[in-house]
Protein backbone atom coordinates (compact mmCIF):
# COMPACT_ATOMS: atom_id res chain seq x y z
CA UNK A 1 -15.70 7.70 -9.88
CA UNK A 2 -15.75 4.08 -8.53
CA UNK A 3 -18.28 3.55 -5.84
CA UNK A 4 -17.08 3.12 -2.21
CA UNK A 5 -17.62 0.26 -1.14
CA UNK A 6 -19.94 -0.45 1.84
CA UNK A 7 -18.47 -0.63 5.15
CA UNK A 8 -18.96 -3.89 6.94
CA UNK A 9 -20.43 -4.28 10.25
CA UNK A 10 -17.59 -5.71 13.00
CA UNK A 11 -19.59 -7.20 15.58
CA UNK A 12 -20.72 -10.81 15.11
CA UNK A 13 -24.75 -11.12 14.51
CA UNK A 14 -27.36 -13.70 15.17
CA UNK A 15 -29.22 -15.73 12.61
CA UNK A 16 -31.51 -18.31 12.42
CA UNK A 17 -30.76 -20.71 9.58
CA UNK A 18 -33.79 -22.25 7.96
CA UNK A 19 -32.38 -24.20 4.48
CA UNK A 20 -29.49 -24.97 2.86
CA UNK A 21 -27.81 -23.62 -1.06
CA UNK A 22 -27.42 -25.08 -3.45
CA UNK A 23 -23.75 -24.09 -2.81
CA UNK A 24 -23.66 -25.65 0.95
CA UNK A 25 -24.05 -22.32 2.59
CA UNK A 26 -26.85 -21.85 5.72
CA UNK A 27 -29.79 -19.84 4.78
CA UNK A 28 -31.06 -17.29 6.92
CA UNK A 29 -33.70 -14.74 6.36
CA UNK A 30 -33.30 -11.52 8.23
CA UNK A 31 -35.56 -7.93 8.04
CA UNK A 32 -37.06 -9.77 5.05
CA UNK A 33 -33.73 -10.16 3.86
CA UNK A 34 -32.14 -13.49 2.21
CA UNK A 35 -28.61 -14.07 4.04
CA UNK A 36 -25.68 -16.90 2.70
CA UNK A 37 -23.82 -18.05 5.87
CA UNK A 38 -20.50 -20.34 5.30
CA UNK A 39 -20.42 -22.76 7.85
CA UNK A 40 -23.79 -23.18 8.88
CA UNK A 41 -26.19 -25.61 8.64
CA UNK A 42 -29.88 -25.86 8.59
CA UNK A 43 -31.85 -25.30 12.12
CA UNK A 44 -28.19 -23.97 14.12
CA UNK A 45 -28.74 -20.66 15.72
CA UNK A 46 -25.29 -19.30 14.84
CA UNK A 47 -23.16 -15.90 15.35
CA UNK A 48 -22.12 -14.50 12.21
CA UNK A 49 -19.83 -11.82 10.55
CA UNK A 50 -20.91 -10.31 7.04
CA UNK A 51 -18.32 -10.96 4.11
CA UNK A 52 -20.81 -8.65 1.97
CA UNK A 53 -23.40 -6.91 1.63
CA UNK A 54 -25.77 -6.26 -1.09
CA UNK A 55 -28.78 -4.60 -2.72
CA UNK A 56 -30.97 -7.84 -2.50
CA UNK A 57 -29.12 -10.40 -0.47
CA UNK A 58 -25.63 -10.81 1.71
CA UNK A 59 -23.29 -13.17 2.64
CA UNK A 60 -21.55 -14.15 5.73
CA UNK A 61 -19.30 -16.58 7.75
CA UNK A 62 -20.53 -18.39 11.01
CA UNK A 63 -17.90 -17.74 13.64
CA UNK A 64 -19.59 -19.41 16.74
CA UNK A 65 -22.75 -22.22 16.66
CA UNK A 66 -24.93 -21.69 19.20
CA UNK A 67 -27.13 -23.89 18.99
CA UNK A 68 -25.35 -27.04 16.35
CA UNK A 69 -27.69 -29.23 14.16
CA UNK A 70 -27.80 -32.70 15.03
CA UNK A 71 -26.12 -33.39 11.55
CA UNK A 72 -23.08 -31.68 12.35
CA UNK A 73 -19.71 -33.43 13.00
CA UNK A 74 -15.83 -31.98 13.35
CA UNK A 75 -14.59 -31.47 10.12
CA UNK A 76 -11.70 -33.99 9.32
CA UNK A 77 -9.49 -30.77 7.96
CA UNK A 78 -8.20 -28.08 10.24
CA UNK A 79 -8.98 -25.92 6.72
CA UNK A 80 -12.19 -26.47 6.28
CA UNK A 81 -13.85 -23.08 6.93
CA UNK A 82 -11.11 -21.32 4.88
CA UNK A 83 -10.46 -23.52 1.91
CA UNK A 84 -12.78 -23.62 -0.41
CA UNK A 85 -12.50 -27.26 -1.70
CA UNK A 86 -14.99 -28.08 0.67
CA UNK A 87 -18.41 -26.91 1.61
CA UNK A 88 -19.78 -29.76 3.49
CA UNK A 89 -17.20 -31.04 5.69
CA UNK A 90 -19.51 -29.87 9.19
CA UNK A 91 -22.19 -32.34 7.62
CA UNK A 92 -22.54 -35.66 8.34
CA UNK A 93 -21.30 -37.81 5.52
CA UNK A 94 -24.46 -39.37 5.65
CA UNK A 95 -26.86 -36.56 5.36
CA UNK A 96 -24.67 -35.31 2.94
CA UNK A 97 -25.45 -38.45 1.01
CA UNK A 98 -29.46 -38.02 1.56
CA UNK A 99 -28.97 -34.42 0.88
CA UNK A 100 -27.71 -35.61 -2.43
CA UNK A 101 -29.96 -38.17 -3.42
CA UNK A 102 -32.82 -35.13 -2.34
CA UNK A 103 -31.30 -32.71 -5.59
CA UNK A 104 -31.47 -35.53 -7.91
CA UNK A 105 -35.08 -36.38 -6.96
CA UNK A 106 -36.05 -32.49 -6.91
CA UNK A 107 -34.46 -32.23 -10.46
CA UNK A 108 -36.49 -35.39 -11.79
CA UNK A 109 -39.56 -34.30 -10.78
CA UNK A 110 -39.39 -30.52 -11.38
CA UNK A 111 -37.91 -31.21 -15.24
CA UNK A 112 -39.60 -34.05 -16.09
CA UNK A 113 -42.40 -35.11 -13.60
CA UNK A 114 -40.29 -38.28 -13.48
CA UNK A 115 -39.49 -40.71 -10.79
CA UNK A 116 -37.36 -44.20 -11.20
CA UNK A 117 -38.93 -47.26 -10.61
CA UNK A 118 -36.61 -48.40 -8.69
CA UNK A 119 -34.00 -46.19 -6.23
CA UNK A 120 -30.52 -47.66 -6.04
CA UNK A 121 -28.96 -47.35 -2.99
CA UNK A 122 -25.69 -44.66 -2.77
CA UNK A 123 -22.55 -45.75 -4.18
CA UNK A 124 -20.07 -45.06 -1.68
CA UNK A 125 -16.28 -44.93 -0.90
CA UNK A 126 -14.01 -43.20 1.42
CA UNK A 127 -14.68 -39.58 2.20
CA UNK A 128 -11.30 -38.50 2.89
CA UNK A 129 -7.86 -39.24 0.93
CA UNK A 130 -10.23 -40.07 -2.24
CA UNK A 131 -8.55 -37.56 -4.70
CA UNK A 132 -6.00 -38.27 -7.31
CA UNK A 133 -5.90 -35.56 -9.70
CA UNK A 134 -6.09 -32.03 -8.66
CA UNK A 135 -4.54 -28.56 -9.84
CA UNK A 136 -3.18 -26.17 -6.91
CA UNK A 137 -2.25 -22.81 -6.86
CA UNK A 138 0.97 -21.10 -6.03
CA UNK A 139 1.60 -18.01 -4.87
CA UNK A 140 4.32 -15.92 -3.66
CA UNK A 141 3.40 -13.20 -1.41
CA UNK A 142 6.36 -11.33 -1.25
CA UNK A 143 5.02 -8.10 1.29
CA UNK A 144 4.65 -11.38 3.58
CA UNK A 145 7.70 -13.18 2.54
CA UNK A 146 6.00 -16.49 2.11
CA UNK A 147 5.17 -19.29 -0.53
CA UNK A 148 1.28 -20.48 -0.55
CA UNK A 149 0.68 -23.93 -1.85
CA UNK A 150 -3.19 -24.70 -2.37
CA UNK A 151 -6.53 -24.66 -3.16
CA UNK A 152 -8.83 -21.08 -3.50
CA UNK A 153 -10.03 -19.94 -0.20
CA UNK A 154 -14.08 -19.73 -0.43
CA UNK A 155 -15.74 -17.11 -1.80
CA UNK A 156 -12.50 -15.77 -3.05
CA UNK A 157 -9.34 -15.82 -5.59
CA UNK A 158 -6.52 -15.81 -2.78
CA UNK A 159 -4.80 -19.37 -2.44
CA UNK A 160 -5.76 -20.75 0.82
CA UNK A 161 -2.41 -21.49 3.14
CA UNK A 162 -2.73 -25.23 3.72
CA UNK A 163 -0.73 -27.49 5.99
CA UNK A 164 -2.37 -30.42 4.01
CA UNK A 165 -5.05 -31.63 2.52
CA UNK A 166 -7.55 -34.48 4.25
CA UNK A 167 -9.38 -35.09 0.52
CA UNK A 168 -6.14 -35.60 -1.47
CA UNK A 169 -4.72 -38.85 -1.36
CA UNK A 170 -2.89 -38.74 1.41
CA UNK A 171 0.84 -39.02 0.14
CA UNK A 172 0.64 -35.85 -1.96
CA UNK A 173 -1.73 -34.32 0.47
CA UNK A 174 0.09 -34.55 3.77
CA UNK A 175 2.86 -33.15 2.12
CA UNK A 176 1.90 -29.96 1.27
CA UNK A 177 3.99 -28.31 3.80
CA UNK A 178 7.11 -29.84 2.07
CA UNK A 179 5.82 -28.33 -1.03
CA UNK A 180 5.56 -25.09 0.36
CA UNK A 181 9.26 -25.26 1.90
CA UNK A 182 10.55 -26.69 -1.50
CA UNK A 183 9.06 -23.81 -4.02
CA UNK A 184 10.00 -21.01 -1.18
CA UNK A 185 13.67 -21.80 -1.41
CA UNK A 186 13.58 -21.65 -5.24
CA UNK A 187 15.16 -18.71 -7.11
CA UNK A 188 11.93 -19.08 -9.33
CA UNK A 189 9.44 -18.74 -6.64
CA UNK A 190 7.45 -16.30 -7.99
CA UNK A 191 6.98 -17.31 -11.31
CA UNK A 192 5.16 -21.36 -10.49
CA UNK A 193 1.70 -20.35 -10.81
CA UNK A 194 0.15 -23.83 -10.04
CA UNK A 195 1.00 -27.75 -9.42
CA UNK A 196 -1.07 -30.48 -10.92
CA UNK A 197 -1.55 -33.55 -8.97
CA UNK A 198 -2.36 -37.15 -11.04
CA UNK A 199 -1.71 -40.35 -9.43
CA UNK A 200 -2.79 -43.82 -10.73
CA UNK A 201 -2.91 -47.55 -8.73
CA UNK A 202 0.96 -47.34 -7.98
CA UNK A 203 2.53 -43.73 -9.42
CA UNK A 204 1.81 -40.27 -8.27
CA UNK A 205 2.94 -37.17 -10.81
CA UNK A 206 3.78 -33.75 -10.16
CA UNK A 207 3.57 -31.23 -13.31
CA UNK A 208 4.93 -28.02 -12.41
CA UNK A 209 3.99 -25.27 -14.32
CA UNK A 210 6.80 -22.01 -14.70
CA UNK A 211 6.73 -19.08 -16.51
CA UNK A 212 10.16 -19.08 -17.21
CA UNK A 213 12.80 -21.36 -17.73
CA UNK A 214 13.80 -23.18 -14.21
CA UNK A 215 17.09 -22.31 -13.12
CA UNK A 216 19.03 -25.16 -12.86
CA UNK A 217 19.31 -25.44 -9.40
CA UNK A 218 15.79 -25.49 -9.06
CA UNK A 219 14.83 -28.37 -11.44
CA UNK A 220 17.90 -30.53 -9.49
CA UNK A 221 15.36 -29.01 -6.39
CA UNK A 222 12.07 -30.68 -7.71
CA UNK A 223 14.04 -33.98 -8.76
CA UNK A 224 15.69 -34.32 -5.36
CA UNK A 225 12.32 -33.58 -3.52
CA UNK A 226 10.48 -36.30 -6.48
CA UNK A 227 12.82 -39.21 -6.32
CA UNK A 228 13.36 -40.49 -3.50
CA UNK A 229 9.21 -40.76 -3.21
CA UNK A 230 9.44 -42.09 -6.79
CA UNK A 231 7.40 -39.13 -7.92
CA UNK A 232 7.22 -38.75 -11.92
CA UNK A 233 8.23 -34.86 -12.67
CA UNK A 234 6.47 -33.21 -15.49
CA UNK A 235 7.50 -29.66 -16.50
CA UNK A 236 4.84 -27.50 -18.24
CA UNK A 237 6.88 -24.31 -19.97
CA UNK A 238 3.78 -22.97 -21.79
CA UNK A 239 -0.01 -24.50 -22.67
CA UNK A 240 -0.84 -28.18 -21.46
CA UNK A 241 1.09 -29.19 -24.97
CA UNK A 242 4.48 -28.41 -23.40
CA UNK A 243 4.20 -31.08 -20.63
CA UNK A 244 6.84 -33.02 -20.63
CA UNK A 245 8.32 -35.40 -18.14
CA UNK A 246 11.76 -35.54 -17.06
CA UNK A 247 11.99 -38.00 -14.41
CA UNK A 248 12.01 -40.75 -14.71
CA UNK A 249 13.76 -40.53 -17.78
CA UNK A 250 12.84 -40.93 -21.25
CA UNK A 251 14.08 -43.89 -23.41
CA UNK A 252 12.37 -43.56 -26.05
CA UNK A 253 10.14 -46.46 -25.93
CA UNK A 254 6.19 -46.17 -27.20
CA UNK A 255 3.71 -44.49 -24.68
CA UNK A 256 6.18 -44.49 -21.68
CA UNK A 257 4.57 -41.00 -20.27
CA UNK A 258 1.80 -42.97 -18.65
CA UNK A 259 0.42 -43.44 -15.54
CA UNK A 260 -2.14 -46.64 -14.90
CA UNK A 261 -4.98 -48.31 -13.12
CA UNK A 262 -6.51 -51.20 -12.72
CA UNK A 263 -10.34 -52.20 -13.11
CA UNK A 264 -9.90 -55.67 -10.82
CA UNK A 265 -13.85 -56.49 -12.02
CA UNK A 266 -12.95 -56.80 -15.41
CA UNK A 267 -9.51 -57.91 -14.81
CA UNK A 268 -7.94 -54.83 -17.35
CA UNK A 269 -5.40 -52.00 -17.02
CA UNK A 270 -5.73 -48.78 -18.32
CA UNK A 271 -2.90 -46.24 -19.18
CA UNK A 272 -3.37 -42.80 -18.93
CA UNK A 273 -1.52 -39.15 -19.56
CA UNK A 274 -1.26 -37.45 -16.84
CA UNK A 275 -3.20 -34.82 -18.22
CA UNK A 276 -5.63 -36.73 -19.44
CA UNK A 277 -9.08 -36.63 -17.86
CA UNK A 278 -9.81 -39.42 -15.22
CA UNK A 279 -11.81 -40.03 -12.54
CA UNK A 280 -10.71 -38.23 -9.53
CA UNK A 281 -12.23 -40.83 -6.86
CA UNK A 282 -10.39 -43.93 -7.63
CA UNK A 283 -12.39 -46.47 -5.69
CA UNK A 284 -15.35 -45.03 -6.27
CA UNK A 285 -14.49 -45.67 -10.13
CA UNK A 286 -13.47 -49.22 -9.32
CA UNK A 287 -17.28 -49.61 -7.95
CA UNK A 288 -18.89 -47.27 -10.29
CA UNK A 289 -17.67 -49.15 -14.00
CA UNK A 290 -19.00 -52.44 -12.84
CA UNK A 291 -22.32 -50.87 -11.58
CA UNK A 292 -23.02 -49.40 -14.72
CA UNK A 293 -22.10 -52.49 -16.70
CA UNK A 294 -24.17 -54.71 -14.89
CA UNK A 295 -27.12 -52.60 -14.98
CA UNK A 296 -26.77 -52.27 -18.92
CA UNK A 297 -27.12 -56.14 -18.29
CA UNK A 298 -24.83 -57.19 -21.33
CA UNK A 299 -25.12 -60.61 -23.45
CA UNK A 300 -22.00 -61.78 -25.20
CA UNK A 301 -24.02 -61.43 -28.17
CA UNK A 302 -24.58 -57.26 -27.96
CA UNK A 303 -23.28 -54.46 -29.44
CA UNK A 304 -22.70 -51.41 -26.99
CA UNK A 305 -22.27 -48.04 -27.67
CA UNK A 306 -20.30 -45.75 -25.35
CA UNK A 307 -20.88 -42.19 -26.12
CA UNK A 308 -18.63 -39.82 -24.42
CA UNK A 309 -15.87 -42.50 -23.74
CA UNK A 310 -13.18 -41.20 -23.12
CA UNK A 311 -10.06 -43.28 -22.79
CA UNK A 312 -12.15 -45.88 -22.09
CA UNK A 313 -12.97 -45.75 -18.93
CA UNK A 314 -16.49 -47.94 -19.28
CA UNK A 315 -15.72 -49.16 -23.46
CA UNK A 316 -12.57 -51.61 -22.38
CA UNK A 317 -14.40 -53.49 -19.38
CA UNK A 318 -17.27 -53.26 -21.29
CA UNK A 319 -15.52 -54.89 -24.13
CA UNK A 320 -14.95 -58.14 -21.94
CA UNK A 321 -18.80 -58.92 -22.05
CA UNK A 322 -19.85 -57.87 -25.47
CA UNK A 323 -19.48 -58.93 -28.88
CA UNK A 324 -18.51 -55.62 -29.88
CA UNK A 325 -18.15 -52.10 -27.99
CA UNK A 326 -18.18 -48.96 -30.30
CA UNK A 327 -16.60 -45.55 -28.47
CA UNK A 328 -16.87 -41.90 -29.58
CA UNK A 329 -15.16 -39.27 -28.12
CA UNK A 330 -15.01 -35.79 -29.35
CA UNK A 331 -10.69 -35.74 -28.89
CA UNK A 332 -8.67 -37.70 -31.50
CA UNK A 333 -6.00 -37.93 -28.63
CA UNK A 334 -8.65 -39.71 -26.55
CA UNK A 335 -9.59 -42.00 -29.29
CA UNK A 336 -5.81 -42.89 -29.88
CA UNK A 337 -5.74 -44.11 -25.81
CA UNK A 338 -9.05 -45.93 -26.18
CA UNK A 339 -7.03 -48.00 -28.80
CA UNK A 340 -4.11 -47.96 -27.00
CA UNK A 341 -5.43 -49.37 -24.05
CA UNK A 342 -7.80 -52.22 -26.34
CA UNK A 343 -4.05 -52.92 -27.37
CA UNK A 344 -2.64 -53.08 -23.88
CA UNK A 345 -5.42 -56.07 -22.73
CA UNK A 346 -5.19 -58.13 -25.96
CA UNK A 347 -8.96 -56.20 -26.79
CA UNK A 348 -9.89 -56.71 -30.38
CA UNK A 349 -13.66 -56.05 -30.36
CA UNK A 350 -13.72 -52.50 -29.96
CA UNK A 351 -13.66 -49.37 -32.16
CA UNK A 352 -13.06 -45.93 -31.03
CA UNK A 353 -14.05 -42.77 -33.36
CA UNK A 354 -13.61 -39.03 -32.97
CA UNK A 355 -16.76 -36.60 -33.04
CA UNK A 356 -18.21 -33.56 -31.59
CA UNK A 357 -21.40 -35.17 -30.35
CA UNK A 358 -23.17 -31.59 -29.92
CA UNK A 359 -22.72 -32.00 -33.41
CA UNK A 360 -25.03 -33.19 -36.61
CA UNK A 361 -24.11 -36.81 -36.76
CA UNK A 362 -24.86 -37.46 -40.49
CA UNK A 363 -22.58 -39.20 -42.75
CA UNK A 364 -20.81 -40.59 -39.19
CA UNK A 365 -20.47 -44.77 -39.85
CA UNK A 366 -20.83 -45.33 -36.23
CA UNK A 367 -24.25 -43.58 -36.24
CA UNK A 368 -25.40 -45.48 -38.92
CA UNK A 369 -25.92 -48.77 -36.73
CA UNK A 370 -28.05 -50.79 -34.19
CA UNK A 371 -26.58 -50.96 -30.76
CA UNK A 372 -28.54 -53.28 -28.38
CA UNK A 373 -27.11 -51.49 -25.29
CA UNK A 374 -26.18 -47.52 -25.15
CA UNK A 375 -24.01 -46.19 -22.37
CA UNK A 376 -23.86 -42.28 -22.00
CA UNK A 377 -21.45 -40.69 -19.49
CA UNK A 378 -21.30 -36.76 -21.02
CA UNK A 379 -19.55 -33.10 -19.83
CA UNK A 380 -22.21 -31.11 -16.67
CA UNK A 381 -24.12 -29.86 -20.33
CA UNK A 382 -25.70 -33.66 -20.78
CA UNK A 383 -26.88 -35.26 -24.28
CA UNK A 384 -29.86 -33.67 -25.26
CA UNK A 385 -28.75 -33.69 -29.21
CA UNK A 386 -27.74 -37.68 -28.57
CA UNK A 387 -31.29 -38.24 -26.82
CA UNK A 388 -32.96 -37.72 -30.53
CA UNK A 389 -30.96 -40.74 -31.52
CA UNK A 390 -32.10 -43.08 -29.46
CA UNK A 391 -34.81 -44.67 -31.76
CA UNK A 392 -32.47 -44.62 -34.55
CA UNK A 393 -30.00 -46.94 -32.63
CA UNK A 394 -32.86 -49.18 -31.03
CA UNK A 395 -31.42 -49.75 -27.94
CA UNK A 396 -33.33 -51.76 -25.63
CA UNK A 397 -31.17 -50.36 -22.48
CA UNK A 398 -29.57 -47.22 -21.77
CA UNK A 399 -27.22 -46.34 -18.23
CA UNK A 400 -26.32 -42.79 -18.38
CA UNK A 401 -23.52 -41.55 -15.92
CA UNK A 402 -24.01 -38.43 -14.91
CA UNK A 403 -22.51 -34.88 -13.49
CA UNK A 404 -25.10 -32.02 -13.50
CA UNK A 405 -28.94 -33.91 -12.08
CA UNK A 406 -30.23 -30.93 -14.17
CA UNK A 407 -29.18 -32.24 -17.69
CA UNK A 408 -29.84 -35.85 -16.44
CA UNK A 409 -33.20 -34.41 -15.76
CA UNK A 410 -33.72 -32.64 -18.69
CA UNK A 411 -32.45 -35.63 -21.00
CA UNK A 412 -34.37 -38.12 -18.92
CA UNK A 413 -37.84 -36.48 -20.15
CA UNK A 414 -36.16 -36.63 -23.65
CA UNK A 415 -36.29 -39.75 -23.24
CA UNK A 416 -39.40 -40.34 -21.57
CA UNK A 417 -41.15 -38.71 -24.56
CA UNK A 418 -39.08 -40.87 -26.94
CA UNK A 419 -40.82 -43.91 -25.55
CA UNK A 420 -38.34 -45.42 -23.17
CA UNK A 421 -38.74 -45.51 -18.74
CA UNK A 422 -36.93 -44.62 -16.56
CA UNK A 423 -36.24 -48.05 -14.20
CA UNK A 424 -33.72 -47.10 -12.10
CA UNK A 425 -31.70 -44.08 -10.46
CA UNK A 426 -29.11 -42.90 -7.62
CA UNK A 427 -26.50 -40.69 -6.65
CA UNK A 428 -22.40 -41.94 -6.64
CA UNK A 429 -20.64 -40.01 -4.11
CA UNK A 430 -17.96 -39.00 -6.08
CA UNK A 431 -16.73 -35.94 -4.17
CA UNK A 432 -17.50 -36.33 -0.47
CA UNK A 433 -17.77 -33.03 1.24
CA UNK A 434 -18.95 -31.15 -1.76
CA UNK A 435 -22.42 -30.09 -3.23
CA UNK A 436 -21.33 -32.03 -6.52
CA UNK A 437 -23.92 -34.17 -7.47
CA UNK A 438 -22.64 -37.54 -9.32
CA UNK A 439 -25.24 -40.19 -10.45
CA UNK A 440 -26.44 -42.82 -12.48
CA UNK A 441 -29.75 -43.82 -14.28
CA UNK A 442 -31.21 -46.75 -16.33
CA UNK A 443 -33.56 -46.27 -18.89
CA UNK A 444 -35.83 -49.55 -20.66
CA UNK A 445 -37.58 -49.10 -23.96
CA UNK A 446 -41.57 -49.60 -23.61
């Protein structure tokens, strides 16, 4: 028999919160108890309702401050304590940013005993209407009679009902309503499980995802709502390798399902799938590419590896200041981009090779080389087996992008013990209003 779950209390509780999780919630500590309280931040006295309960700790929602941190500020999104996009959006985008910076030096110095030379100060961009791609769920609740259009609500799986979003760029995200009204009317409402959102400098794309073949009255729906904003429409029938676009229409011409954007720095364009992975934060990308370049400190004379390159995010501006740029990325589809966009900018000094790089590198051309400059920008699981390398390429300089200040951590001692230093660090706000933790480290051979 399944066991009952435990009844929660009704009536709104103090608490006392002392720190702050890892996953933004308040901390509070009650009858010896550890409590996680949404929407509360560290020193606020705060009224709160329990979401659960268990054996060894519970969680909870704040439903009135009583006494509000100086750090707190009104939340740009009337959402905020429902959708779970967010966590931080009551924080100061500012302490958010010294929160940040406070992770990466914890993880340094608890994995490593490490701290930079140097601190670099936050690289910083708009904190709302930053985010091109995204993936949003849809739901049709039909005991309610209503469409919802959205991100997760926190601490759940139910789509959160959203009037728009203040962190999507704002011509996709202040029309989430008309979303909503568009899918509702559909004869196939109930069987769109999600939209994906990917927009480049000047084009925004919609792939809609159905689990059955769209009436046609409802694909003439999606192109009438898509043109006249100049939307591409991409349908998605089955896995992400039935994506195909349908507006504007196809001619047949080379690589026309592309979106694009521009590094202005380098003076290159980049084309892109929209599925393909990019950077969500566009202008923090525009900042971030040249940062990391000019902290590799490139001759014309070097060689520079790029390990994790992607479509070539960092290898085709880098490509513009070295003699020669090598890229390895672990999809061939990637790889055929990287060359696609060399191609695009008249690039001729680059090469672009396919390999797992958790993988044993032997017999690999690529790995068989000096590099005089090594730039590393891998998945939250870091580099650790590329760390080992190091000596055997001889770089003199290495900038390593990364997602997860764990890994970073954990590969900067690699590296430590491998002889180089570790000159410089600090954080990228990448996704303002979330714990995510984006940064960027230099590291000098001895």
């Amino acid at each position: 028999m399944a066991r009952k779950r435990k009844q929660l209390p009704e009536t709104p509780e103090p608490a006392s919160i002392e720190s702050l999780s890892h996953d933004g919630r308040g901390i509070a500590r009650r009858d010896g108890k550890t409590t996680f309280i949404d929407n509360a931040l560290p020193g606020e006295e705060v009224m709160f309702k329990f979401t659960y309960m268990r054996s060894k700790f519970d969680e909870g929602k704040a439903v009135e401050i009583v006494q509000a941190s100086p750090d707190r500020v009104e939340p740009p999104c009337q959402h905020s304590t429902l959708c779970g996009g967010c966590s931080l959006q009551h924080m100061n985008p500012d302490v958010q940013l010294a929160r940040k910076e406070a992770v990466l030096r914890e993880q340094l110095q608890h994995f490593g005993g490490l701290e930079p030379k140097e601190w670099l100060a936050p690289l910083t961009g708009p904190v709302t209407g930053y985010r091109s791609k995204a993936r949003m769920g849809v739901k049709y609740v039909e005991a309610k009679g209503e469409t919802l259009v959205g991100f997760r609500e926190k601490r759940n799986s139910f789509i959160a009902q959203l009037q728009q979003c203040e962190v999507l760029i704002p011509s996709v995200g202040h029309r989430l309503s008309d979303l909503r009204t568009l899918i509702h009317g559909l004869k196939s409402r109930s069987r769109i499980p999600q939209i994906e959102l990917a927009a480049g400098d000047d084009e925004v794309a919609l792939i809609i995802r159905h689990l059955d073949p769209l009436p046609d009255e409802d694909q003439q729906a999606f192109l009438d709502f898509c043109q006249p904003l100049g939307w591409h429409l991409y349908l998605q029938p089955g896995n992400e390798s039935t994506v195909h676009r349908i507006w504007p229409a196809l001619t047949g011409a080379e690589n026309e399902e592309r979106l694009h954007y521009r590094h202005p720095s380098a003076d290159v364009e980049l084309a892109f799938h929209p599925t393909d992975f990019t950077q969500v934060n566009a202008e923090i990308n525009r900042k971030m590419v040249p940062l990391a370049l000019d902290l590799l400190d490139i001759s014309p004379d070097d060689t520079v590896l790029d390990l994790f390159c992607g479509l070539g995010n960092f290898t085709i501006p880098a490509a513009k200041r070295a003699s020669k740029v090598v890229g390895v990325e672990v999809s061939r589809a990637m790889v055929e981009r990287g060359y696609e966009n060399a191609r695009r900018n008249g690039l001729e000094n680059l090469d672009f090779h396919a390999w797992d790089l958790s993988q044993d590198v032997a017999g690999q051309s690529w790995a068989n080389r000096k590099y005089d400059r090594v730039l590393i920008d891998p998945p939250r699981t870091g580099a650790l087996e590329m760390m080992k390398l190091m000596p055997r390429f001889g770089a003199k300089r290495i900038v390593y992008v990364s997602c997860n200040p764990a890994t970073l951590a954990r590969d900067a001692g690699e590296l430590t013990a491998l002889g180089y230093r570790l000159k410089a660090a600090g954080v990228i706000d990448m996704f303002p209003h979330t714990t995510h933790v984006e940064s960027i480290a230099v590291f000098e051979k001895k």
